[in-house]
Protein backbone atom coordinates (compact mmCIF):
# COMPACT_ATOMS: atom_id res chain seq x y z
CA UNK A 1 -13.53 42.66 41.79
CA UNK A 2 -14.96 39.86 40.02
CA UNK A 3 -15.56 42.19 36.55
CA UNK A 4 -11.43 43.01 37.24
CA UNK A 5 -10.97 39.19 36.98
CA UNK A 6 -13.05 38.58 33.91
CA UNK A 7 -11.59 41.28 31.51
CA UNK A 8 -8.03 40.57 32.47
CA UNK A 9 -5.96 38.99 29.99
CA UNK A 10 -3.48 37.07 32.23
CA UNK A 11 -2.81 33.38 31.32
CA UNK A 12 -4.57 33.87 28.03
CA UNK A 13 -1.55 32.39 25.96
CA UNK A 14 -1.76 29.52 28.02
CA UNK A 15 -4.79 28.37 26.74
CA UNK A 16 -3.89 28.87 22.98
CA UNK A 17 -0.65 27.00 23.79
CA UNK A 18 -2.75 23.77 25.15
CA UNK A 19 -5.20 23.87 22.39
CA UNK A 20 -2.78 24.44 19.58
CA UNK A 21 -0.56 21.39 21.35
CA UNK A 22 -3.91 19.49 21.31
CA UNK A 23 -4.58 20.01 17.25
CA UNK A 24 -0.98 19.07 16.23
CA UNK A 25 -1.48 15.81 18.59
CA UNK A 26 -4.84 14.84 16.41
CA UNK A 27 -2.75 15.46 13.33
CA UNK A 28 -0.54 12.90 14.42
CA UNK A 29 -2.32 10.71 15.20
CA UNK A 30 -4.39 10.89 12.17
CA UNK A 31 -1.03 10.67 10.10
CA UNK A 32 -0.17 7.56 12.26
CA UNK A 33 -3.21 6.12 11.48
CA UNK A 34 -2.65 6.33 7.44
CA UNK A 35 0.54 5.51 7.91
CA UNK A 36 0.64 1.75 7.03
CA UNK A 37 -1.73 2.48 3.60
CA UNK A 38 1.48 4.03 2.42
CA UNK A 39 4.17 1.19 3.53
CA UNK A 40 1.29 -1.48 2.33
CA UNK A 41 1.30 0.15 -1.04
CA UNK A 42 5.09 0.83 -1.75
CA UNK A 43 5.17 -2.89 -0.41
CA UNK A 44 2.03 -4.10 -3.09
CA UNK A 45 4.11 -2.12 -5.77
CA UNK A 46 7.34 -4.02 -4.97
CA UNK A 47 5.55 -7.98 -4.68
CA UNK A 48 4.01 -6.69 -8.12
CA UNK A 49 7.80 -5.66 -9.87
CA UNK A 50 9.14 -8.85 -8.35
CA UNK A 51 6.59 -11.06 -9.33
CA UNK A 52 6.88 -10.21 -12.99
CA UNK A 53 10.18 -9.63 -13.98
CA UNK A 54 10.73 -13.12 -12.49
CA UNK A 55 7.63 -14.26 -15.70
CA UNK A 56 9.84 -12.44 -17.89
CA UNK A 57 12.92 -14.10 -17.16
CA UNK A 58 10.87 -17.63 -16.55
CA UNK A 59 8.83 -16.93 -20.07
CA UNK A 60 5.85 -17.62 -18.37
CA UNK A 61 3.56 -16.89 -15.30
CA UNK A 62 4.22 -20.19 -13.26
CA UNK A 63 6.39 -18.67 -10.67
CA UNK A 64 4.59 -19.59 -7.96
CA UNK A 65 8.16 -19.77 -5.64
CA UNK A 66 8.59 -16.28 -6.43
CA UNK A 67 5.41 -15.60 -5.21
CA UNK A 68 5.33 -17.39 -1.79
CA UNK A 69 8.85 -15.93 -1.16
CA UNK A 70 7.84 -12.31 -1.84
CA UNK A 71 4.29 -13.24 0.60
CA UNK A 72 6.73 -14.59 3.47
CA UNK A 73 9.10 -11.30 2.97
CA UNK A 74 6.36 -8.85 2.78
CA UNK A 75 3.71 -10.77 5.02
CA UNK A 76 0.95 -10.14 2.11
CA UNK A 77 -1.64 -11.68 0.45
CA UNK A 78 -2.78 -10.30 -2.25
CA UNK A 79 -5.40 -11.52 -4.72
CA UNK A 80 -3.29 -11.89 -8.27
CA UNK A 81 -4.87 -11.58 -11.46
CA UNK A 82 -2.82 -11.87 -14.99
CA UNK A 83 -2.92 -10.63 -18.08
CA UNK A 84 -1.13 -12.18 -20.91
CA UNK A 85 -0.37 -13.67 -24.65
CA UNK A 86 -0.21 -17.31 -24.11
CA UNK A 87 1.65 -19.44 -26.09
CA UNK A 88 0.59 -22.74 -24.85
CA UNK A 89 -0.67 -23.11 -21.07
CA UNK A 90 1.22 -20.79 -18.88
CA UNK A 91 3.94 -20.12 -21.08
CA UNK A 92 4.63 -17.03 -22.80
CA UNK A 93 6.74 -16.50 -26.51
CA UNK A 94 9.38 -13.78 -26.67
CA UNK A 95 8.21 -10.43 -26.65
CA UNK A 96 5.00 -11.71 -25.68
CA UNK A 97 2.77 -8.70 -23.09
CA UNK A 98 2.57 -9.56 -19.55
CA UNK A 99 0.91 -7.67 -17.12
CA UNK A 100 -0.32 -8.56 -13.48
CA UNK A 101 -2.51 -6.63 -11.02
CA UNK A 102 -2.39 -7.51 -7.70
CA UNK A 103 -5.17 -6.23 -4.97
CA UNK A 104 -5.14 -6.28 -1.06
CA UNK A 105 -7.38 -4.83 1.43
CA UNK A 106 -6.10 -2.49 4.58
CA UNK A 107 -8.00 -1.35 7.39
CA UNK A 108 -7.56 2.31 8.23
CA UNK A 109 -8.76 3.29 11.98
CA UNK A 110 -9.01 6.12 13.83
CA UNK A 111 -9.75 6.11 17.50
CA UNK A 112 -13.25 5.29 18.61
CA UNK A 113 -14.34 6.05 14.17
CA UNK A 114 -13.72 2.41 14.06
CA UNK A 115 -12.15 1.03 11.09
CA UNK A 116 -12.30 1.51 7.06
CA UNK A 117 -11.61 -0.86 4.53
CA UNK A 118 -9.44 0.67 1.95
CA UNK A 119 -8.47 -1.58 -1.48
CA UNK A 120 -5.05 -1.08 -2.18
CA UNK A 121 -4.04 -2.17 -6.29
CA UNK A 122 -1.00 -2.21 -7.88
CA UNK A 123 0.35 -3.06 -11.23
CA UNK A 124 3.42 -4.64 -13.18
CA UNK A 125 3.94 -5.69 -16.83
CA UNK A 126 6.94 -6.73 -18.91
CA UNK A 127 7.54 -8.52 -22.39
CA UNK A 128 8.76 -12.21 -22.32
CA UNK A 129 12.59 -12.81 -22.65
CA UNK A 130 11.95 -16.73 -24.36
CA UNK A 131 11.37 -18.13 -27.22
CA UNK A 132 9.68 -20.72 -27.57
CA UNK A 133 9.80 -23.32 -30.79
């Protein structure tokens, strides 16, 4: 009886079912998890656009509204570093290079794994559209 009840094949399906349901729930949750690394980025890559095609049209990189707008629209703060030929102080002459990179950190966790640091850059430049006597 017990050797009929072992080789019998009955509610063998059942069991694949649950652990194939079980694998595509870890892959969705692992997707969820990496999830906001994307948004953060395509967000990073916007702040970074913004930022300098308002130097461009300002000839120069004080556009610090620009920047506290595109912080309170996004809710990041990134660390901004630029890269440009000065004229005199911030200012930039026409066709002058600037570039900026900005860099922000995200935490990526997963369950009981606790949490990762990943640093997140992105990167912008233009050419000045002033001249400057």
């Amino acid at each position: 009886m017990l050797k009929r009840i072992l080789k019998s094949k009955r509610g063998e399906g059942y069991i694949d079912v649950a652990i194939g349901i079980l694998c595509l729930m870890l892959v969705v949750a692992l997707a969820v998890s990496f999830f906001p690394v994307f948004t953060t980025k395509q967000q990073l890559d916007l702040f970074a656009a913004e930022i300098v095609r308002e130097a461009e049209i300002a000839g120069g990189t004080n556009v610090a509204s620009r920047i506290s707008t595109m912080r309170q629209q996004t809710g990041l703060n990134p660390q901004i570093e630029w890269d440009c030929d000065y004229f005199s102080g911030n200012r930039v002459q026409l066709n002058g290079d600037i570039s900026v990179t900005l860099t922000d950190t995200v935490d990526i966790g997963f369950f009981f794994l606790g949490s990762f640091p990943v640093q997140i850059r992105a990167k912008a430049s233009g050419k000045s559209e002033v001249y400057y006597k």
